[in-house]
PDB file of N, CA and C in Angstrom:
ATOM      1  N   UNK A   1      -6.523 -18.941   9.462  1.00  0.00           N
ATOM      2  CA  UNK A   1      -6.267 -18.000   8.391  1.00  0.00           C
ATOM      3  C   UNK A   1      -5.676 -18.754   7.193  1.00  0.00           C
ATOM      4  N   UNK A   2      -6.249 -18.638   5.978  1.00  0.00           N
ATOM      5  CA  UNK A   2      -5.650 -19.254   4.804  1.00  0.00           C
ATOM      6  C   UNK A   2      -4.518 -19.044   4.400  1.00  0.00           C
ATOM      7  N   UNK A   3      -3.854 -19.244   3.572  1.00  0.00           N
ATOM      8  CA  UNK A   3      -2.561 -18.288   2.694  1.00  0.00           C
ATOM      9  C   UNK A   3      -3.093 -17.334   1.909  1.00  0.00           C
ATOM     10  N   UNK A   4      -4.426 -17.318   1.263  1.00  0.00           N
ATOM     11  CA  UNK A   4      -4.983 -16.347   0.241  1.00  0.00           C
ATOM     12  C   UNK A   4      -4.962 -14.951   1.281  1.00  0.00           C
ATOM     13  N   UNK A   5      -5.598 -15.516   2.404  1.00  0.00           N
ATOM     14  CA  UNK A   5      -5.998 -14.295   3.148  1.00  0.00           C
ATOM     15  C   UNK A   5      -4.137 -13.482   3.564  1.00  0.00           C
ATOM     16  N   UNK A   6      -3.374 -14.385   4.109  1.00  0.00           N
ATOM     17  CA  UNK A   6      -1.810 -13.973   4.536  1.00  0.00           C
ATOM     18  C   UNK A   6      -1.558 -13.078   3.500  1.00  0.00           C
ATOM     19  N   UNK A   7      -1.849 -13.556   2.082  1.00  0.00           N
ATOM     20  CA  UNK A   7      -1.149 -12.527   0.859  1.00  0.00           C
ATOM     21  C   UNK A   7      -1.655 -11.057   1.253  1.00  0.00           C
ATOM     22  N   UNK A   8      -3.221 -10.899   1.196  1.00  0.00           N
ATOM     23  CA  UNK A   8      -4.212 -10.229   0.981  1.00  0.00           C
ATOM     24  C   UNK A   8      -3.575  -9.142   1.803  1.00  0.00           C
ATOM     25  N   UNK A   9      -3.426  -9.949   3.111  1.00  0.00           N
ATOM     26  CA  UNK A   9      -3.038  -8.511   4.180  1.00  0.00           C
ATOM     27  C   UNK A   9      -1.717  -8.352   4.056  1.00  0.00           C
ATOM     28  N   UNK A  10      -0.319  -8.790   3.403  1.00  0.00           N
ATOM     29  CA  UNK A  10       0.678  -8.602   3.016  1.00  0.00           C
ATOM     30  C   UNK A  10       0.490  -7.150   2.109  1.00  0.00           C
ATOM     31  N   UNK A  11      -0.362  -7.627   0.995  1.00  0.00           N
ATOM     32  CA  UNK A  11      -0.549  -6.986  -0.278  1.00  0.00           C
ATOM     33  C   UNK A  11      -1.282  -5.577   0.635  1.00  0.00           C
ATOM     34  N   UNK A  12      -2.075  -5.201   1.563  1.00  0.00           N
ATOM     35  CA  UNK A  12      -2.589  -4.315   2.382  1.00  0.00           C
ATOM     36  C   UNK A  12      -1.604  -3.677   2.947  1.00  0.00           C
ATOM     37  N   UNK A  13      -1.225  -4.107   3.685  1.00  0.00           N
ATOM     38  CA  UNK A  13       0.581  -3.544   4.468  1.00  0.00           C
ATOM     39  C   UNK A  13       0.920  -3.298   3.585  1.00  0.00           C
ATOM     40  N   UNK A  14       1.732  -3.527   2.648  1.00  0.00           N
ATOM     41  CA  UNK A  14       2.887  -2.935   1.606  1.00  0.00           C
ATOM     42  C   UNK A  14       1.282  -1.597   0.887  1.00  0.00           C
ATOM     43  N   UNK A  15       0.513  -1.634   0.250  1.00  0.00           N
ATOM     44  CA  UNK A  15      -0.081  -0.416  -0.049  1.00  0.00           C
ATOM     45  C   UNK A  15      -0.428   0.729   0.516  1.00  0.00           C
ATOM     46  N   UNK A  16      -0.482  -0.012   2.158  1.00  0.00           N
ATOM     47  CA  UNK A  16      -1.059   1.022   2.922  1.00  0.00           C
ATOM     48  C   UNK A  16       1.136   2.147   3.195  1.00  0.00           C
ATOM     49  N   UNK A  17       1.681   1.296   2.868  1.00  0.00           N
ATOM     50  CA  UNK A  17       3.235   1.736   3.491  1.00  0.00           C
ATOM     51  C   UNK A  17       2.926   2.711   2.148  1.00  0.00           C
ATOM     52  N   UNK A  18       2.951   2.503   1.115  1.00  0.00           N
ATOM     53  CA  UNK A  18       3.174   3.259  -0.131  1.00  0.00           C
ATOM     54  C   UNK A  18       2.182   4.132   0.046  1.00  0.00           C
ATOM     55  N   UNK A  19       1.050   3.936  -0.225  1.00  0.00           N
ATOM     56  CA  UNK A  19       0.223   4.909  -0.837  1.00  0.00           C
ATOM     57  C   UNK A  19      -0.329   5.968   0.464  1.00  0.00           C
ATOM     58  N   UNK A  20      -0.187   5.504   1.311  1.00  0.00           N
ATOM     59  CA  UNK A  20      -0.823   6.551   2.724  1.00  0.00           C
ATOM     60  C   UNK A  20       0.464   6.893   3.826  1.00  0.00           C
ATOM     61  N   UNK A  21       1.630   6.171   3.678  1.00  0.00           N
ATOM     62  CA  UNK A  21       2.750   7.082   4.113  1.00  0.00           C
ATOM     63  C   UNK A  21       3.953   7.569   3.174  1.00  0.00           C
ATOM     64  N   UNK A  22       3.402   7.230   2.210  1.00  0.00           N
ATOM     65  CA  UNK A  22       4.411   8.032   0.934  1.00  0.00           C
ATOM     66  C   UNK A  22       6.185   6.999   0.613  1.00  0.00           C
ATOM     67  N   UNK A  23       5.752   5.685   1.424  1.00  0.00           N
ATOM     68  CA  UNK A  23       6.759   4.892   0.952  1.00  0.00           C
ATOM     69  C   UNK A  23       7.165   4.761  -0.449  1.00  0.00           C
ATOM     70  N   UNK A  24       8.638   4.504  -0.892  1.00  0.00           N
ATOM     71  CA  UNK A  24       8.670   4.308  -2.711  1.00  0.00           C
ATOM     72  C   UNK A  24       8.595   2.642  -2.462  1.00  0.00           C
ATOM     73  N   UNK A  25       7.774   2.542  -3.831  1.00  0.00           N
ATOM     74  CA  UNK A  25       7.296   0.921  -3.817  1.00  0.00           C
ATOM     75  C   UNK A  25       8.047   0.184  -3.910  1.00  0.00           C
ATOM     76  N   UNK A  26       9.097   0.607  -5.034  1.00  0.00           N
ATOM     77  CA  UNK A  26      10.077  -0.528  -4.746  1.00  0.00           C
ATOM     78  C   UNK A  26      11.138  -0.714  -3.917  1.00  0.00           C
ATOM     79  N   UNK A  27      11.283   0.079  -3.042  1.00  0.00           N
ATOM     80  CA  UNK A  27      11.615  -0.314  -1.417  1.00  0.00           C
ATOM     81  C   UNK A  27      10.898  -1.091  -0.717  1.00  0.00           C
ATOM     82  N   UNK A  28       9.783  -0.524  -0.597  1.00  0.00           N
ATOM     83  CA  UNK A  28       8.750  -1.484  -0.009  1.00  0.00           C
ATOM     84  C   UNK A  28       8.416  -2.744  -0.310  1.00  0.00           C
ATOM     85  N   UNK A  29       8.389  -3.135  -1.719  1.00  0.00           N
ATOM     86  CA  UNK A  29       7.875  -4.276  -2.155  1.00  0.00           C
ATOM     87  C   UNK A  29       9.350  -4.983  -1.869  1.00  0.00           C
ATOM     88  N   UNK A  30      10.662  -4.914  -2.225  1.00  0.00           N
ATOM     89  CA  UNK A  30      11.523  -5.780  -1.655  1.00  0.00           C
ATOM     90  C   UNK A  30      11.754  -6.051  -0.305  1.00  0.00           C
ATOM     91  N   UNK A  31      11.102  -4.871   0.566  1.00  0.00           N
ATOM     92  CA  UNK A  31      11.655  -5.201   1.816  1.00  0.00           C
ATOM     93  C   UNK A  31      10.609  -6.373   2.255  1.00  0.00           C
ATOM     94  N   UNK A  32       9.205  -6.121   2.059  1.00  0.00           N
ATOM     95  CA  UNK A  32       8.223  -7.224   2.286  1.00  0.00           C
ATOM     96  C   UNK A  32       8.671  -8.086   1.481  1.00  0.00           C
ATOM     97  N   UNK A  33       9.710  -8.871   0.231  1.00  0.00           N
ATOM     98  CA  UNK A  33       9.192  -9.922  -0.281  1.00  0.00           C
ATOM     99  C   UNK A  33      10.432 -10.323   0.645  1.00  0.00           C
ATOM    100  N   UNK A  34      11.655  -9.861   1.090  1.00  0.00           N
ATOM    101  CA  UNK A  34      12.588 -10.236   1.888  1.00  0.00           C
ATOM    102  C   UNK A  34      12.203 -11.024   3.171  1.00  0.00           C
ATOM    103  N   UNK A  35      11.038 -10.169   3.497  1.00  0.00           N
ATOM    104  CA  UNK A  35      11.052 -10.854   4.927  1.00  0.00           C
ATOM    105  C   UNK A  35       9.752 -11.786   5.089  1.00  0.00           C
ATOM    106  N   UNK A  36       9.200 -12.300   3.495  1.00  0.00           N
ATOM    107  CA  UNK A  36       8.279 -13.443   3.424  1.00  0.00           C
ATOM    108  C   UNK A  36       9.108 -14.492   2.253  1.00  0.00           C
ATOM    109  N   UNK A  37      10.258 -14.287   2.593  1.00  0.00           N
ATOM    110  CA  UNK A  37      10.805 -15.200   1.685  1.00  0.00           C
ATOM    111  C   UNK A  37      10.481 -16.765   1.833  1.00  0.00           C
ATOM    112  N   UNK A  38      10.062 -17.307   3.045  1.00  0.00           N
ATOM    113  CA  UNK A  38       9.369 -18.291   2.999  1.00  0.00           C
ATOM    114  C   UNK A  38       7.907 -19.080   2.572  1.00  0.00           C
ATOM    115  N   UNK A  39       7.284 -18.298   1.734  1.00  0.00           N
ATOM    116  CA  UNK A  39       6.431 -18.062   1.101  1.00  0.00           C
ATOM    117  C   UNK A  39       6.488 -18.866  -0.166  1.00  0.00           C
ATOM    118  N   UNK A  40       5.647 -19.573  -0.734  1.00  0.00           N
ATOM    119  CA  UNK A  40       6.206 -19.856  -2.617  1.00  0.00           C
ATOM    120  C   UNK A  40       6.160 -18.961  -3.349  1.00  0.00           C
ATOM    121  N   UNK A  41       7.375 -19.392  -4.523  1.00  0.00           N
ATOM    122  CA  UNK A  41       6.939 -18.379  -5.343  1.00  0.00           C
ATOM    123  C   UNK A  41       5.972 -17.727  -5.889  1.00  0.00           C
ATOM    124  N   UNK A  42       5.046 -18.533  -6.187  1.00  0.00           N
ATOM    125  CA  UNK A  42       3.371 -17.834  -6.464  1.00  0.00           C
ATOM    126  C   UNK A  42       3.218 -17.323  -5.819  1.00  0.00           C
ATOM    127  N   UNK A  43       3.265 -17.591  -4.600  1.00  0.00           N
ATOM    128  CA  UNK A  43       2.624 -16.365  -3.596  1.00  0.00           C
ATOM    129  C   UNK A  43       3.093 -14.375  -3.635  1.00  0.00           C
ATOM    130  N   UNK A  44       4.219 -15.280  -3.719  1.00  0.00           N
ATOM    131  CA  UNK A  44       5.298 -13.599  -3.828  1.00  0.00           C
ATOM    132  C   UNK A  44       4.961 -13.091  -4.948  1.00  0.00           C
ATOM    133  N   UNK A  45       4.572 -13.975  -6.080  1.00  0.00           N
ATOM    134  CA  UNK A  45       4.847 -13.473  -7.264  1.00  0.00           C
ATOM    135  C   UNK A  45       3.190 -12.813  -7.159  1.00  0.00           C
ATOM    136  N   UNK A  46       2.234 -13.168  -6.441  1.00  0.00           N
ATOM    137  CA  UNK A  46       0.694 -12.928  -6.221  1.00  0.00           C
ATOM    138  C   UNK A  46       1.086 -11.145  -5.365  1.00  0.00           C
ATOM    139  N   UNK A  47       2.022 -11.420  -4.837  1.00  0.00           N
ATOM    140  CA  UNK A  47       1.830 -10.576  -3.432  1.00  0.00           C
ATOM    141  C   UNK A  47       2.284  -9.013  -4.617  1.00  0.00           C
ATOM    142  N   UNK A  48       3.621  -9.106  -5.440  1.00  0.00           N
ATOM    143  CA  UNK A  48       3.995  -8.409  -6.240  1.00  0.00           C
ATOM    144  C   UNK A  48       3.047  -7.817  -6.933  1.00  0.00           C
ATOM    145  N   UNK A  49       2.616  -8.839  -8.139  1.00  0.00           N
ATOM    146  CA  UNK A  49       1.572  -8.601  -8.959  1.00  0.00           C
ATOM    147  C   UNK A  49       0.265  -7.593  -8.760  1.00  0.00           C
ATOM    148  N   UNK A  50      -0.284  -7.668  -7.514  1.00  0.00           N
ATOM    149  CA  UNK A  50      -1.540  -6.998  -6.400  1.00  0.00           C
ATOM    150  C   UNK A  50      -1.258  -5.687  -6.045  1.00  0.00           C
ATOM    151  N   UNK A  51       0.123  -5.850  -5.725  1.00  0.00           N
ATOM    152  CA  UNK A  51       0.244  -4.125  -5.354  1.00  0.00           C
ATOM    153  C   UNK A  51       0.875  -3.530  -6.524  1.00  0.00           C
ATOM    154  N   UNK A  52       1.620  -4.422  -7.589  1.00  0.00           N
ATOM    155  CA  UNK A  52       1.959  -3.549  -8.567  1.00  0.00           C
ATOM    156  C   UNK A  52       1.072  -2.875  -9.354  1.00  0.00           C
ATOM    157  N   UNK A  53      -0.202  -3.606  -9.706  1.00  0.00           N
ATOM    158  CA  UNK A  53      -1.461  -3.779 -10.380  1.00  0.00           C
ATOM    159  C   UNK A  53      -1.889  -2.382  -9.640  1.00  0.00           C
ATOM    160  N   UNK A  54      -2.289  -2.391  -8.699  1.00  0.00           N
ATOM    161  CA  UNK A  54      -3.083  -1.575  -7.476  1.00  0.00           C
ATOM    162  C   UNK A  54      -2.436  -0.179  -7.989  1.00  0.00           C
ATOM    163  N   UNK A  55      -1.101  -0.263  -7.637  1.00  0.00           N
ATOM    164  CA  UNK A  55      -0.478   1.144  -7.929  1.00  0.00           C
ATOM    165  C   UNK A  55      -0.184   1.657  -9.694  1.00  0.00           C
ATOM    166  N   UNK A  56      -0.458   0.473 -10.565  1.00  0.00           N
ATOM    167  CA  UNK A  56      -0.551   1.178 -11.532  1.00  0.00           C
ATOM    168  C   UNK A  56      -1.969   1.158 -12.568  1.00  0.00           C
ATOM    169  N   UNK A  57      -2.695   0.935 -11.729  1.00  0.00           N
ATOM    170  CA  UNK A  57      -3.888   1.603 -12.259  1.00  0.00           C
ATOM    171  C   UNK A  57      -4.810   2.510 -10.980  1.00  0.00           C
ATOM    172  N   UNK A  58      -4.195   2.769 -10.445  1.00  0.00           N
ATOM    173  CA  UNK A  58      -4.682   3.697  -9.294  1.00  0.00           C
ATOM    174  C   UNK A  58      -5.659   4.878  -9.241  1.00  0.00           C
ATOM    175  N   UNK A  59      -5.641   5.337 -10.365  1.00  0.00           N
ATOM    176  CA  UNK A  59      -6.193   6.693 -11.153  1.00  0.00           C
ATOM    177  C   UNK A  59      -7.371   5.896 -11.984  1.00  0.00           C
ATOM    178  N   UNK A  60      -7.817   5.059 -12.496  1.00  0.00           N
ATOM    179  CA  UNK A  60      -8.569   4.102 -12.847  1.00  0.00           C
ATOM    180  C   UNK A  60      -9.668   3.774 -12.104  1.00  0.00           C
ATOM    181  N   UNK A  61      -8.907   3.055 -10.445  1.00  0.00           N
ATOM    182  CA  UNK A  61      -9.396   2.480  -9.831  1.00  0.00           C
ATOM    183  C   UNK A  61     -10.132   3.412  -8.921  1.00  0.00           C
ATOM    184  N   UNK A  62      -9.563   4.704  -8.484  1.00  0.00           N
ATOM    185  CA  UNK A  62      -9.944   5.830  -7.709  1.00  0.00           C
ATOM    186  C   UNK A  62     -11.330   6.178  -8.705  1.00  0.00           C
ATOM    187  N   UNK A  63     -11.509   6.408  -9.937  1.00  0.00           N
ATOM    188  CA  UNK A  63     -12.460   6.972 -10.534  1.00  0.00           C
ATOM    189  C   UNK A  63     -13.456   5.990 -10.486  1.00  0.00           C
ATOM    190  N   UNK A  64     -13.220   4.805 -10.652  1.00  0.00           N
ATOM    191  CA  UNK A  64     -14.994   3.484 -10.548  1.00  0.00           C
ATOM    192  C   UNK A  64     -15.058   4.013  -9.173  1.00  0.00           C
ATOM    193  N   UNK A  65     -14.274   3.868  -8.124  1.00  0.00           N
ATOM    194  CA  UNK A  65     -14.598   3.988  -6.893  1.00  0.00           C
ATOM    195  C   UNK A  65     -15.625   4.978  -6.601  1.00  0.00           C
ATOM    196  N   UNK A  66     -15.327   6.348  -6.899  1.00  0.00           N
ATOM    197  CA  UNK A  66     -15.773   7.418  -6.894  1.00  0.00           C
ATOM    198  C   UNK A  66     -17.020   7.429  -7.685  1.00  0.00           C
ATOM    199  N   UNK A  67     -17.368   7.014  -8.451  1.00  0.00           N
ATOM    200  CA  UNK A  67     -18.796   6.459  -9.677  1.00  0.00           C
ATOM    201  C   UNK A  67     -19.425   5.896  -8.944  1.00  0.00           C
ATOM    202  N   UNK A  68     -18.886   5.106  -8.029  1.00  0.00           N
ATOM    203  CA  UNK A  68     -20.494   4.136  -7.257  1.00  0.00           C
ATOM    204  C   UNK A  68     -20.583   4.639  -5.904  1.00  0.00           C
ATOM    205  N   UNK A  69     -19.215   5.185  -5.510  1.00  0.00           N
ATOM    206  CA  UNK A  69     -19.314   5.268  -3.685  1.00  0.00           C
ATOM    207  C   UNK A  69     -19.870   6.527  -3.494  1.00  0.00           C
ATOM    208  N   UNK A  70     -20.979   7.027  -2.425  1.00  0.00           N
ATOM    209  CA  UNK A  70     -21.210   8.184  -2.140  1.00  0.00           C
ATOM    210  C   UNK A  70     -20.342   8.655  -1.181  1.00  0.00           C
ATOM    211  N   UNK A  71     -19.399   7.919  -0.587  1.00  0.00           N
ATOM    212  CA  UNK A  71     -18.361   8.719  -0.026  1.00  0.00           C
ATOM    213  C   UNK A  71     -17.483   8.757  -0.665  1.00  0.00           C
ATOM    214  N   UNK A  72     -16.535   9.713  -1.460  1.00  0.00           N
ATOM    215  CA  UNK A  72     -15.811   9.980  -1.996  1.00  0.00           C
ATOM    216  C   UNK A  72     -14.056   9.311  -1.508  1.00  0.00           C
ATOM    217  N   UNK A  73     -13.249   8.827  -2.349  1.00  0.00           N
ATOM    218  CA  UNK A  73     -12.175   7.891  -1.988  1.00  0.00           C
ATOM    219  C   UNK A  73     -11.502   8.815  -1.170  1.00  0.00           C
ATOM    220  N   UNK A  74     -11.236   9.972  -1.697  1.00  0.00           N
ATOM    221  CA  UNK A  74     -10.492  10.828  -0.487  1.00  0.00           C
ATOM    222  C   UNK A  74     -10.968  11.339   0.893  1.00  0.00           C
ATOM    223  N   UNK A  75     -12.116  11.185   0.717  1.00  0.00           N
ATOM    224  CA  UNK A  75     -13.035  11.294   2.026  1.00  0.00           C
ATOM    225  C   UNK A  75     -12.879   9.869   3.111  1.00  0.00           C
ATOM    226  N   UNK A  76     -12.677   8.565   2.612  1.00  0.00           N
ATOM    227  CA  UNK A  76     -12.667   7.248   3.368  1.00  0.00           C
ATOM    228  C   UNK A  76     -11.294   7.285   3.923  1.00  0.00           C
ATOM    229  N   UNK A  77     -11.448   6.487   5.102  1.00  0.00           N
ATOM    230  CA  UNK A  77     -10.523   5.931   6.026  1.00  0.00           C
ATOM    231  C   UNK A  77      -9.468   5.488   5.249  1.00  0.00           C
ATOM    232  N   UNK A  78      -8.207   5.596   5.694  1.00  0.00           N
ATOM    233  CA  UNK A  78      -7.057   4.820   4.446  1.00  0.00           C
ATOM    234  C   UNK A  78      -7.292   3.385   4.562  1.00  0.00           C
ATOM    235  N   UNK A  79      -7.607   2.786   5.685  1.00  0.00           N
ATOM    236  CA  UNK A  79      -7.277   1.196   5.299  1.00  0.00           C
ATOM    237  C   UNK A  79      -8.832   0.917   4.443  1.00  0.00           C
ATOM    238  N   UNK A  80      -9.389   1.399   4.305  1.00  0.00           N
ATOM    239  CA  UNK A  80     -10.797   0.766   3.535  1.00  0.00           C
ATOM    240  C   UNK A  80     -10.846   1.327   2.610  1.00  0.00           C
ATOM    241  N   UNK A  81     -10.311   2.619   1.764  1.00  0.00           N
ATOM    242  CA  UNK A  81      -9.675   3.089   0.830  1.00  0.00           C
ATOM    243  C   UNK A  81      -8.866   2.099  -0.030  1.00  0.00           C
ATOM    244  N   UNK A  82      -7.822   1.651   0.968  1.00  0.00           N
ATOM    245  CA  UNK A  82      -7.113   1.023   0.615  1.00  0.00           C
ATOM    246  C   UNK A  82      -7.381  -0.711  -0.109  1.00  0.00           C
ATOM    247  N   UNK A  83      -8.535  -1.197   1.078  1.00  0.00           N
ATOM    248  CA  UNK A  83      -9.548  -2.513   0.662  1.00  0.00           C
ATOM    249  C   UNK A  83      -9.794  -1.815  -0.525  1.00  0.00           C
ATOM    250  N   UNK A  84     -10.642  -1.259  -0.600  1.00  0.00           N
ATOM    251  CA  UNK A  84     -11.294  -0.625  -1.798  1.00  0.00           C
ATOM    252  C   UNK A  84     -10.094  -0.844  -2.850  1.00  0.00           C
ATOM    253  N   UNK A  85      -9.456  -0.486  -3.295  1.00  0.00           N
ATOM    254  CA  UNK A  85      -8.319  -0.254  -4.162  1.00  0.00           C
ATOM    255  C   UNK A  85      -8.072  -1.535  -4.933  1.00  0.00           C
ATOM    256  N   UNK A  86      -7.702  -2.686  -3.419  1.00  0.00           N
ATOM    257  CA  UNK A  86      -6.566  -4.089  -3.780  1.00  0.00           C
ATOM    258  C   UNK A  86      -7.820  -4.752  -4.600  1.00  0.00           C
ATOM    259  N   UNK A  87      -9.255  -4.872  -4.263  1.00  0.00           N
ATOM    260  CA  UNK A  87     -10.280  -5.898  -4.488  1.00  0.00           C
ATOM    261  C   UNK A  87     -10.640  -5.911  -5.807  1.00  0.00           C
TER     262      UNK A  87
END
């Protein structure tokens, strides 16, 4: 497993905590950067950036989604919803 990929599913966990169990992000995002503090800073600062990004264009990202997918975003599984979202 790379480090790109470690972020990726970091950045997955912390969205899936927020956006599909109603976690507040910035709980979440400190408690995950706490317990990858061994990480470089880029990384954290990657891991931040991804879900901050994610959650603030969300309404954006839900509507392209919805434009190309014939299954509708609220209709999909949360974790592939969720792929869908971070990519």
């Amino acid at each position: 497993m790379t480090k790109e990929t470690d972020s990726r599913e970091i950045v997955l966990d912390i969205l899936l905590e927020i956006l599909e169990r109603g976690g507040y992000s910035h709980i979440i995002l400190r408690q995950a950067l706490n317990k990858y503090q061994y990480l470089d800073k880029s990384e954290r600062a990657f891991i931040s950036r991804a879900a901050e990004g994610t959650i603030e264009y969300l309404i954006q990202i839900d509507y392209v989604i919805d434009s190309f997918s014939s299954t509708k975003v609220k209709k999909m599984k949360p974790v592939i919803r969720t792929i869908l979202r971070m990519t």
